[in-house]
PDB file of N, CA and C in Angstrom:
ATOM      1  N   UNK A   1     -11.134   8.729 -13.689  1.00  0.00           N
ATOM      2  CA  UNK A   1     -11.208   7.771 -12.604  1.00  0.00           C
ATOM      3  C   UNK A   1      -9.875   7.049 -12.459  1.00  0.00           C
ATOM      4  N   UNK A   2      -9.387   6.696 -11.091  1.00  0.00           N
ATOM      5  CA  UNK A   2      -8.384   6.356 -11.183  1.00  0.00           C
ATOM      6  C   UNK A   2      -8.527   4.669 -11.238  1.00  0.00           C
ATOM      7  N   UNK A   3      -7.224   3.940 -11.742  1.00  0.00           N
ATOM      8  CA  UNK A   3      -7.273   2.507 -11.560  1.00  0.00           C
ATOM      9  C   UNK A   3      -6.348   1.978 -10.854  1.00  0.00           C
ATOM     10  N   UNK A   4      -6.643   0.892  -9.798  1.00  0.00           N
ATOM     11  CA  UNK A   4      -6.040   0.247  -9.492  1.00  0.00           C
ATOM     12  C   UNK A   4      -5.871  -1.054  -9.498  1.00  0.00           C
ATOM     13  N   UNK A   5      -4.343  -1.395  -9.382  1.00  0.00           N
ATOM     14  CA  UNK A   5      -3.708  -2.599  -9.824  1.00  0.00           C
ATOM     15  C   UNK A   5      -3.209  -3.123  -8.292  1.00  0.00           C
ATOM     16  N   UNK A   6      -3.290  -4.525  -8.128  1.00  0.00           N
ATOM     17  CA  UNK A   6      -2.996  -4.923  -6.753  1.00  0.00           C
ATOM     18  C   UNK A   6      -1.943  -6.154  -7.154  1.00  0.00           C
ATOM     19  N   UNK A   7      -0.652  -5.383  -6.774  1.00  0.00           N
ATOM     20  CA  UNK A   7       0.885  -6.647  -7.514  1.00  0.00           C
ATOM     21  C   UNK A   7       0.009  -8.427  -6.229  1.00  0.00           C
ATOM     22  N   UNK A   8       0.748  -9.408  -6.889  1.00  0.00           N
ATOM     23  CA  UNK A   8       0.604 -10.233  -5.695  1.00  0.00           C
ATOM     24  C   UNK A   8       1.142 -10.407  -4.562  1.00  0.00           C
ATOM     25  N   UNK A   9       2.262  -9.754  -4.029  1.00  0.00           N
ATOM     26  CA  UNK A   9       2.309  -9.778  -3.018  1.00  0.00           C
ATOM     27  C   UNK A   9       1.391  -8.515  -1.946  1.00  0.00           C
ATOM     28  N   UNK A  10       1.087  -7.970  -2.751  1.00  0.00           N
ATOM     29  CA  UNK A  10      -0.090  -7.310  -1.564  1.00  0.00           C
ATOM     30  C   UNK A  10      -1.043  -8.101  -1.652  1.00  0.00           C
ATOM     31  N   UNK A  11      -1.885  -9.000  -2.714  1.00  0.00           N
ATOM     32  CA  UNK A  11      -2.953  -9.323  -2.678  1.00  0.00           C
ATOM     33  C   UNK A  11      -3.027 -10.612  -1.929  1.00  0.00           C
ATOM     34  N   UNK A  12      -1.734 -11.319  -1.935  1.00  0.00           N
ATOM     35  CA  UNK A  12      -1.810 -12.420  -0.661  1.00  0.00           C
ATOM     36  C   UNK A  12      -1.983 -12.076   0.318  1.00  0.00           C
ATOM     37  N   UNK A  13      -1.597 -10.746   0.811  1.00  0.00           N
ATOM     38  CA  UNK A  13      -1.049 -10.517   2.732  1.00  0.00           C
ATOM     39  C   UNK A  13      -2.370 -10.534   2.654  1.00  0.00           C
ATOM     40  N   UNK A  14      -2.879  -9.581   1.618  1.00  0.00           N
ATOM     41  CA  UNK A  14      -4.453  -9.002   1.984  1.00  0.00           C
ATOM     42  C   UNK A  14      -5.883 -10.303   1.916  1.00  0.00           C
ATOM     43  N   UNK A  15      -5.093 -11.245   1.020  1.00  0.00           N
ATOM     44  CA  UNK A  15      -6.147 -12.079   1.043  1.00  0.00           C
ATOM     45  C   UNK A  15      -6.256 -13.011   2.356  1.00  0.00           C
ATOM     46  N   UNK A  16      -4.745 -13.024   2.687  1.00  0.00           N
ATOM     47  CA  UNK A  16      -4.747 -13.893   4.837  1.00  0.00           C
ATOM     48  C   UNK A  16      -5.611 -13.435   5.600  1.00  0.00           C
ATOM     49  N   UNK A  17      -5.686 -12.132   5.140  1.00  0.00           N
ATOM     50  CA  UNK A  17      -6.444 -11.407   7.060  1.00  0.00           C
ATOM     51  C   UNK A  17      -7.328 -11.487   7.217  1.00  0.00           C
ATOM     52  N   UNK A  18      -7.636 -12.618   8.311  1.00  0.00           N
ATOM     53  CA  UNK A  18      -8.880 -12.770   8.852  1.00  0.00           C
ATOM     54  C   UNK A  18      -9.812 -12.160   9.810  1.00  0.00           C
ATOM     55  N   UNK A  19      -9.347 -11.240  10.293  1.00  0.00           N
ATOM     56  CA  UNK A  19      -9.964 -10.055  10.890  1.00  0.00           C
ATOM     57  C   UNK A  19     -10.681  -8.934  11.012  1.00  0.00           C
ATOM     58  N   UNK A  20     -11.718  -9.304  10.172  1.00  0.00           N
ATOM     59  CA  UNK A  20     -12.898  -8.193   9.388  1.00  0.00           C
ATOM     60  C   UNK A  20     -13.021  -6.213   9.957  1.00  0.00           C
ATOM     61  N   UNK A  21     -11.978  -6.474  10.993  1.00  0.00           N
ATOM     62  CA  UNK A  21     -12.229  -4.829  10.988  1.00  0.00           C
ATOM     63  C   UNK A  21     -10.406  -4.106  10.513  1.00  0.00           C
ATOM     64  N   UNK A  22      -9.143  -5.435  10.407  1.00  0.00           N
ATOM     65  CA  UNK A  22      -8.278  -5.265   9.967  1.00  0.00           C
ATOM     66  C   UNK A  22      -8.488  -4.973   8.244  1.00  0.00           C
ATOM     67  N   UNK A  23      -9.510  -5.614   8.131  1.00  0.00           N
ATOM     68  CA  UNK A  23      -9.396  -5.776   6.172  1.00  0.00           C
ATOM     69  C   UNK A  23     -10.388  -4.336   5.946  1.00  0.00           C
ATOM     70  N   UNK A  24     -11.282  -4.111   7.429  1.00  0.00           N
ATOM     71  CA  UNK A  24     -11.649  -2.943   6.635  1.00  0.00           C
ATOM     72  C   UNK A  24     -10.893  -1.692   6.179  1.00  0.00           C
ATOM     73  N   UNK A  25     -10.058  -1.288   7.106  1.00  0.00           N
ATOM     74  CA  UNK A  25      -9.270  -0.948   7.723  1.00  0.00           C
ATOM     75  C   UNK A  25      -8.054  -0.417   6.548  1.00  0.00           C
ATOM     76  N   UNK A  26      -7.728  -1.507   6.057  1.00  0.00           N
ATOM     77  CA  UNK A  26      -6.979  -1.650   4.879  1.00  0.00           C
ATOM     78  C   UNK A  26      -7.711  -1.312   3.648  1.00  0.00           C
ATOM     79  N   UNK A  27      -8.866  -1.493   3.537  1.00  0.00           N
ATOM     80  CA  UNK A  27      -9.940  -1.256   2.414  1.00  0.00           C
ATOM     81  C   UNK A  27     -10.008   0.305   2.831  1.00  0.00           C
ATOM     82  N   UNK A  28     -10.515   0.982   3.656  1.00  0.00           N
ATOM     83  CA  UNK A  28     -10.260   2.202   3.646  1.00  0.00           C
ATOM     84  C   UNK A  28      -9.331   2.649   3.215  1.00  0.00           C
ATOM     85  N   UNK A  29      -7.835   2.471   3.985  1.00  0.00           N
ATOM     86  CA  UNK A  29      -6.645   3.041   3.032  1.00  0.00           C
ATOM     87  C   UNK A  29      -6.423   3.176   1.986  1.00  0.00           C
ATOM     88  N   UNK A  30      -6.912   1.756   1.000  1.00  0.00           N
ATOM     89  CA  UNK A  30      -6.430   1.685  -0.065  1.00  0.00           C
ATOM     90  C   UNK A  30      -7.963   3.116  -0.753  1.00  0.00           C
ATOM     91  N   UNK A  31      -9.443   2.377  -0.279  1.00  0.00           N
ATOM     92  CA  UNK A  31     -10.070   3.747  -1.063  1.00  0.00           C
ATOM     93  C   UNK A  31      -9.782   5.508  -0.983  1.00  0.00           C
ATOM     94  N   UNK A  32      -9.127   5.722   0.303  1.00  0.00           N
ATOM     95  CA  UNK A  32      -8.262   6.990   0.278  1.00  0.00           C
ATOM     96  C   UNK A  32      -7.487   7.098  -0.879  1.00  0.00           C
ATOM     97  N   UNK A  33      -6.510   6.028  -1.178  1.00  0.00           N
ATOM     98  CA  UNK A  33      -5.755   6.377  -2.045  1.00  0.00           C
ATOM     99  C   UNK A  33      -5.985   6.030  -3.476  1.00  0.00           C
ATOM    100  N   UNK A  34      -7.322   5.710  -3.633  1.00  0.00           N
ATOM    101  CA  UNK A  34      -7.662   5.738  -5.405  1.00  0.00           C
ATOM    102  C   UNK A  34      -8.225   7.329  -5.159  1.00  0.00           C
ATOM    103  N   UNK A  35      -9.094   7.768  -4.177  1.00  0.00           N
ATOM    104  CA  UNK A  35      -9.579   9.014  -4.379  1.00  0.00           C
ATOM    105  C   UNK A  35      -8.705   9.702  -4.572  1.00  0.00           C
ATOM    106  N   UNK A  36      -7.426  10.020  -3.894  1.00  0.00           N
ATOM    107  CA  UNK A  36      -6.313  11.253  -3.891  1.00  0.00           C
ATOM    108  C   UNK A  36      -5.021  10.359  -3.676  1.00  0.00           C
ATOM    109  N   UNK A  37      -4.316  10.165  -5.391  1.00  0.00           N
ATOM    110  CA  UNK A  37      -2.973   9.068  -5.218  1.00  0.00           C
ATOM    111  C   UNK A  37      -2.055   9.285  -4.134  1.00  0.00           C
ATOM    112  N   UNK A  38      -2.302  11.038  -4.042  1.00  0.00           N
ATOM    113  CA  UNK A  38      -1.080  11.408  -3.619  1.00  0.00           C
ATOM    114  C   UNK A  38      -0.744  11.654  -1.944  1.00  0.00           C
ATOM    115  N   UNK A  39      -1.931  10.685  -1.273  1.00  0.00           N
ATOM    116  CA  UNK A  39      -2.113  11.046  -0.188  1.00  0.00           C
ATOM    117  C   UNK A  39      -1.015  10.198   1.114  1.00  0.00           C
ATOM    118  N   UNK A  40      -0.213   9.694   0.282  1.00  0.00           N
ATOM    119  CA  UNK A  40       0.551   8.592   1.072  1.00  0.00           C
ATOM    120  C   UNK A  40       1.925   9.623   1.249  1.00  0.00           C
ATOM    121  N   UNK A  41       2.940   9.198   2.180  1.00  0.00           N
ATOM    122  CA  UNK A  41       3.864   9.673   2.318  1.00  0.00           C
ATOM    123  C   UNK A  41       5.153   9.518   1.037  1.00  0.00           C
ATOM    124  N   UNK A  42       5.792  10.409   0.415  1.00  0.00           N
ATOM    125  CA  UNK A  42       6.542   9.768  -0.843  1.00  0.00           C
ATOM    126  C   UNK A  42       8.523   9.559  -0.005  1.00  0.00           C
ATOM    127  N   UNK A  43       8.792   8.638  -0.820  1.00  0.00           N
ATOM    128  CA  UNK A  43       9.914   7.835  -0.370  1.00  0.00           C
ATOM    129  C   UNK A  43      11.196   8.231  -0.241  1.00  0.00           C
ATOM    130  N   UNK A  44      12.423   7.839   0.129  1.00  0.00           N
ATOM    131  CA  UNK A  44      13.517   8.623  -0.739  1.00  0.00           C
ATOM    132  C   UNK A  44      14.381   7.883  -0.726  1.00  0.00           C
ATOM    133  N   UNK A  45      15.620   7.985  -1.622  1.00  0.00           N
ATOM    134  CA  UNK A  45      16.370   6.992  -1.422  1.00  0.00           C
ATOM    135  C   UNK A  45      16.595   5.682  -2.423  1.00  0.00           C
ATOM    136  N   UNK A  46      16.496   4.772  -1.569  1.00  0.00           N
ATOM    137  CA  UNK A  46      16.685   3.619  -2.724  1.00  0.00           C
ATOM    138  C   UNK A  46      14.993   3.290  -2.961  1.00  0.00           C
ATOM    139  N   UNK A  47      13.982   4.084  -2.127  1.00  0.00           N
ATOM    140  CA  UNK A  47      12.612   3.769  -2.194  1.00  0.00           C
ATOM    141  C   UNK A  47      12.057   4.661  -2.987  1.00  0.00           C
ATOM    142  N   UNK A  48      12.709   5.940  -4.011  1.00  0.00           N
ATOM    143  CA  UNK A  48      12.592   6.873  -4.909  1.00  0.00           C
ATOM    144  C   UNK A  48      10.839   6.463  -5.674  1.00  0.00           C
ATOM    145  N   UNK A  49      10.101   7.286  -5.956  1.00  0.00           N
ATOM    146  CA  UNK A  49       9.041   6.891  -6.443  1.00  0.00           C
ATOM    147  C   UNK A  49       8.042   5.830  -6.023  1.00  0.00           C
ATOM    148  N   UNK A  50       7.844   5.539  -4.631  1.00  0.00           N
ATOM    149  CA  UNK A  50       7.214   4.738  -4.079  1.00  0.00           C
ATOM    150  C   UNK A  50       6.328   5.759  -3.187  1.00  0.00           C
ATOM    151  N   UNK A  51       5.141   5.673  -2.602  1.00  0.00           N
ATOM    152  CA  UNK A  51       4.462   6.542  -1.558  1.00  0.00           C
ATOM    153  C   UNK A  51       4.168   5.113  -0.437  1.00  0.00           C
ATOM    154  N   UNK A  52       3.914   5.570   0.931  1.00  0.00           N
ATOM    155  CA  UNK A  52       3.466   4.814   1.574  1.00  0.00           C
ATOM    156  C   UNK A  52       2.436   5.599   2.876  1.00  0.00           C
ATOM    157  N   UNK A  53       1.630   4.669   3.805  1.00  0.00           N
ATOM    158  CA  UNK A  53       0.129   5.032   4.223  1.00  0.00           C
ATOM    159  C   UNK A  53       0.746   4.028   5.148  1.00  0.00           C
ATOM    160  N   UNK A  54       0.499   3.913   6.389  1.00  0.00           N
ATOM    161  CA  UNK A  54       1.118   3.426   7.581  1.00  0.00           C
ATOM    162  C   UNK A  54      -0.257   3.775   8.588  1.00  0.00           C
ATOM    163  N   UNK A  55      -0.966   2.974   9.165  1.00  0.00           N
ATOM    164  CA  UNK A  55      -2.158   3.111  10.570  1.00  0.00           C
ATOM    165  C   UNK A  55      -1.679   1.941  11.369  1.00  0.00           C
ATOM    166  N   UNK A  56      -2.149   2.218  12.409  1.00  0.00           N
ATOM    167  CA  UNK A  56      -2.473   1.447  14.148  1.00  0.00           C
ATOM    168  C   UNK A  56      -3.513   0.864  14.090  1.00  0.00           C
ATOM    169  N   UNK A  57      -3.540  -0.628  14.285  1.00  0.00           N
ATOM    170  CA  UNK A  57      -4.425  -1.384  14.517  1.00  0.00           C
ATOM    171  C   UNK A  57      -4.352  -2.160  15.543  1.00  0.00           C
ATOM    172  N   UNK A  58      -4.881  -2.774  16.939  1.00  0.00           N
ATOM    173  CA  UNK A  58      -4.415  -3.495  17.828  1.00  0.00           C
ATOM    174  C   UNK A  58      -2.601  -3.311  18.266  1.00  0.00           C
ATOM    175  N   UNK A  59      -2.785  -2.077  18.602  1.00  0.00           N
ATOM    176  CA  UNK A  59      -1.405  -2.014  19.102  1.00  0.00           C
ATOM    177  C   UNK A  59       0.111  -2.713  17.966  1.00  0.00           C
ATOM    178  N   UNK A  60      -0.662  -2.358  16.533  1.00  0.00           N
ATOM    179  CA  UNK A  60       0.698  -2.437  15.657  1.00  0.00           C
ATOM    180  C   UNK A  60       0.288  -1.710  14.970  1.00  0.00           C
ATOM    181  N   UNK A  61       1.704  -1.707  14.047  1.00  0.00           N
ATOM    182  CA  UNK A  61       1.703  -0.686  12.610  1.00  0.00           C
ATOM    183  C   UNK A  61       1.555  -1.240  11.556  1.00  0.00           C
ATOM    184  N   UNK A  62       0.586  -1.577  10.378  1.00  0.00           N
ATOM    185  CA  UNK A  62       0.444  -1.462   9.462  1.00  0.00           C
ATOM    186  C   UNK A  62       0.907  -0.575   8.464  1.00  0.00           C
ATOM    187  N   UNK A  63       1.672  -1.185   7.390  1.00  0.00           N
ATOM    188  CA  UNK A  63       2.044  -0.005   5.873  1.00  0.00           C
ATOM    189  C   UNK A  63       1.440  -0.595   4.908  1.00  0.00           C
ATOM    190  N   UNK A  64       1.495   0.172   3.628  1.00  0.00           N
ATOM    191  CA  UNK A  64       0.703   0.181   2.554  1.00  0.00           C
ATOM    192  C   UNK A  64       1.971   0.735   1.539  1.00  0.00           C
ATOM    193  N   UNK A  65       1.975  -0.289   0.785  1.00  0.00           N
ATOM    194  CA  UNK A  65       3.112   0.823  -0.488  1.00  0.00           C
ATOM    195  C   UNK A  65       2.698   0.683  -1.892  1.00  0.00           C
ATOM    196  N   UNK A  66       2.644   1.892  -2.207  1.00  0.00           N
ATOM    197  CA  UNK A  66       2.108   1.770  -3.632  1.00  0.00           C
ATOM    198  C   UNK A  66       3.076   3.069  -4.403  1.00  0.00           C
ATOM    199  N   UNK A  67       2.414   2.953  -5.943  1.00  0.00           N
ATOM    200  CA  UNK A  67       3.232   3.527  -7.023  1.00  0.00           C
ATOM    201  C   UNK A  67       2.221   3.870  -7.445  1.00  0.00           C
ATOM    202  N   UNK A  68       2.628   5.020  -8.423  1.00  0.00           N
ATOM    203  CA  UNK A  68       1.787   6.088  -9.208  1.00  0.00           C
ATOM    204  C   UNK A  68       2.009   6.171 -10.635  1.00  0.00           C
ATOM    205  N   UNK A  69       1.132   5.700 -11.074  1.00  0.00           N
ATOM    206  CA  UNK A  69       1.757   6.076 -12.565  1.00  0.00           C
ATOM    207  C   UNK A  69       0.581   6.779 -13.596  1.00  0.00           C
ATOM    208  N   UNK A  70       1.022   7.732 -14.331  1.00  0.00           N
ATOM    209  CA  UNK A  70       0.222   8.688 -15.017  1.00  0.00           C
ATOM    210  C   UNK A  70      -0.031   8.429 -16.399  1.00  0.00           C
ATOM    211  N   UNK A  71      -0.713   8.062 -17.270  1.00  0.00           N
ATOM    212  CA  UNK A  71      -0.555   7.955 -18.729  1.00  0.00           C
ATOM    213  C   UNK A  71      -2.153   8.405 -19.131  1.00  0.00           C
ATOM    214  N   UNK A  72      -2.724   7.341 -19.863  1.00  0.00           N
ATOM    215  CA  UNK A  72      -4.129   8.383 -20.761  1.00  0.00           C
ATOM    216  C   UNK A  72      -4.943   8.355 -18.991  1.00  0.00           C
ATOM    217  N   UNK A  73      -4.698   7.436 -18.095  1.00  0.00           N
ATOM    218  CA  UNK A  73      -5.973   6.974 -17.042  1.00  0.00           C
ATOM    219  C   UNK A  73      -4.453   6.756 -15.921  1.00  0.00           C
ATOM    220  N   UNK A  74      -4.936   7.243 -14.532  1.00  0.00           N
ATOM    221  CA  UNK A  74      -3.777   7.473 -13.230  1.00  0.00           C
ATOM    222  C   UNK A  74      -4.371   5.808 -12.614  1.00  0.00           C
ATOM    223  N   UNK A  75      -2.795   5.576 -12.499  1.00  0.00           N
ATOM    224  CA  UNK A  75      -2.778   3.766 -12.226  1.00  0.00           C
ATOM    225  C   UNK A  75      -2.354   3.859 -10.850  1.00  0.00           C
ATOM    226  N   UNK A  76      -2.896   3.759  -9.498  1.00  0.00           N
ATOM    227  CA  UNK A  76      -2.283   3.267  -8.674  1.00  0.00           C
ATOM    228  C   UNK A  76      -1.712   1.314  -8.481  1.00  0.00           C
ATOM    229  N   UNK A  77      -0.436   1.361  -8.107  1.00  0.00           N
ATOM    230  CA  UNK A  77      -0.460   0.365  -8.433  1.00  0.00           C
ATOM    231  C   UNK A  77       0.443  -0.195  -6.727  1.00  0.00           C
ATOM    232  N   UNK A  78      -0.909  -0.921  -6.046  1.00  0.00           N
ATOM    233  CA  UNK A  78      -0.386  -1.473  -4.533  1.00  0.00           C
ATOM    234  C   UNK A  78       0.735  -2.016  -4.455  1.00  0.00           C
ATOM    235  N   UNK A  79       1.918  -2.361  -4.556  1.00  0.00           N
ATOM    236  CA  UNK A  79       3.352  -3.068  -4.253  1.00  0.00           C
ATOM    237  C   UNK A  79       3.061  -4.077  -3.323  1.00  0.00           C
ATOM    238  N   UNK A  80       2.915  -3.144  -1.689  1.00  0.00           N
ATOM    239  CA  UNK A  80       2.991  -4.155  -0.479  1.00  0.00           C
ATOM    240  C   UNK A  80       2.444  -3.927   0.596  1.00  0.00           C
ATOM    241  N   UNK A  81       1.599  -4.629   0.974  1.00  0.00           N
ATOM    242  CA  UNK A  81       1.209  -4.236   2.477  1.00  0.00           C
ATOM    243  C   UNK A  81       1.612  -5.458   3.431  1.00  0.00           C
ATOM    244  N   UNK A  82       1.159  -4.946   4.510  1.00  0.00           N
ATOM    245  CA  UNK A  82       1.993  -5.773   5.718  1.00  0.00           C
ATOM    246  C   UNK A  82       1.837  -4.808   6.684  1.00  0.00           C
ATOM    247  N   UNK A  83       2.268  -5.545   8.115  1.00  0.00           N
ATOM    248  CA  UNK A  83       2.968  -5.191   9.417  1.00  0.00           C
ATOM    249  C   UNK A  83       4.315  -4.509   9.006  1.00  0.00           C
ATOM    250  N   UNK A  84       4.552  -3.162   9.907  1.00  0.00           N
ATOM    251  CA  UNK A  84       5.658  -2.164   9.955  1.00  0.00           C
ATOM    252  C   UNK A  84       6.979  -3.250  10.310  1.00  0.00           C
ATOM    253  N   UNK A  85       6.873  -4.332  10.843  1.00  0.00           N
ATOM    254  CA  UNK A  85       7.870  -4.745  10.990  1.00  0.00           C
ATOM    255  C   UNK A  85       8.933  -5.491   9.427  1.00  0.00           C
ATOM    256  N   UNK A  86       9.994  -4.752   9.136  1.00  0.00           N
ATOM    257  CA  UNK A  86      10.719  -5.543   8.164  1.00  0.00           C
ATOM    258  C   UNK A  86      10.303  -5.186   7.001  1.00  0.00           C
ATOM    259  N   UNK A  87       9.282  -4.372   6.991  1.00  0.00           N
ATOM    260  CA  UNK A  87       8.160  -4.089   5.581  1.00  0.00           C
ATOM    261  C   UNK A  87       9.351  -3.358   4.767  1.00  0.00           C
ATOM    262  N   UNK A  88      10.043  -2.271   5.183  1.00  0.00           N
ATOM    263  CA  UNK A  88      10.856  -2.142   3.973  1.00  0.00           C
ATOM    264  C   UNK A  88      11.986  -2.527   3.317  1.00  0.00           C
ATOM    265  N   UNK A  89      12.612  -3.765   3.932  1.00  0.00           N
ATOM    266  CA  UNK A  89      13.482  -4.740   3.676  1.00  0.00           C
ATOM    267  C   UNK A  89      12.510  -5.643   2.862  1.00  0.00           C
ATOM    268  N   UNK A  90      11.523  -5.959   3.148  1.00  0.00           N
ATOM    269  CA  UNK A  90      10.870  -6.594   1.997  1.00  0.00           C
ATOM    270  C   UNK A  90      10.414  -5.755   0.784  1.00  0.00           C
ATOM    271  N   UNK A  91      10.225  -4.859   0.850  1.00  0.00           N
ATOM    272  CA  UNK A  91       9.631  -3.969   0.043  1.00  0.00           C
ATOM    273  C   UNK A  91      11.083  -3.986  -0.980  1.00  0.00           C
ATOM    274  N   UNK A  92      11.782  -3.506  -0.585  1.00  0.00           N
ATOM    275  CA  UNK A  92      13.571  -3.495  -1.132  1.00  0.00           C
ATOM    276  C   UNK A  92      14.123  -4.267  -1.649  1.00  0.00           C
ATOM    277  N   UNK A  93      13.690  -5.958  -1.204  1.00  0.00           N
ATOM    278  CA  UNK A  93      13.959  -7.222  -2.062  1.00  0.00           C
ATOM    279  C   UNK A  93      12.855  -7.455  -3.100  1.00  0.00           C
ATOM    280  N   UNK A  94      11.746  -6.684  -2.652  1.00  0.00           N
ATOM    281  CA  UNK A  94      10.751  -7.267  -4.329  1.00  0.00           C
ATOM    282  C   UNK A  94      10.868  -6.258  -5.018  1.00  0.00           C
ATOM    283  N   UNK A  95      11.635  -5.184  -5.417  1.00  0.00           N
ATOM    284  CA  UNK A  95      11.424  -4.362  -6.081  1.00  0.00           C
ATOM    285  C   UNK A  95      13.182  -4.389  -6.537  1.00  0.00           C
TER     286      UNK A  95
END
């Protein structure tokens, strides 16, 4: 079974949204990606070892960034979610 870990800055954005079909929304993504880690897009660059999951909600983009890590039990571990805007300039300063 896989585990996941939610850093705090995803778990703030995620704890703001008040929009019950945005949080589902996001709750889906994230259960996609405990079922199959590897289902996010993987990074390159200075974003090396990061995957990310990006949907349309009300006419914006939502991302999702998370990390993979393998040892006795597979750790997904959420980084950042947010609006597409700036997300990987932030993503780039917390990491």
């Amino acid at each position: 079974m896989n585990q996941l870990i939610i850093l705090p800055p995803a778990a703030k954005y995620l704890k703001k949204i008040k929009d019950s079909t945005l949080k589902l929304k996001f709750q889906h993504t994230i259960d996609q990606i405990i079922e199959n880690p590897f289902h996010g897009e993987k990074k390159t660059g200075d974003l090396s070892g990061v995957y990310g999951v990006d949907f349309h909600y009300n006419k914006t983009s939502y991302e999702l960034a998370y990390r993979i890590i393998i040892k006795d039990n597979t750790y997904v571990i959420v980084i950042l979610a947010g609006t597409r805007e700036n997300f990987y300039e932030q993503l780039k300063r917390y990491m």
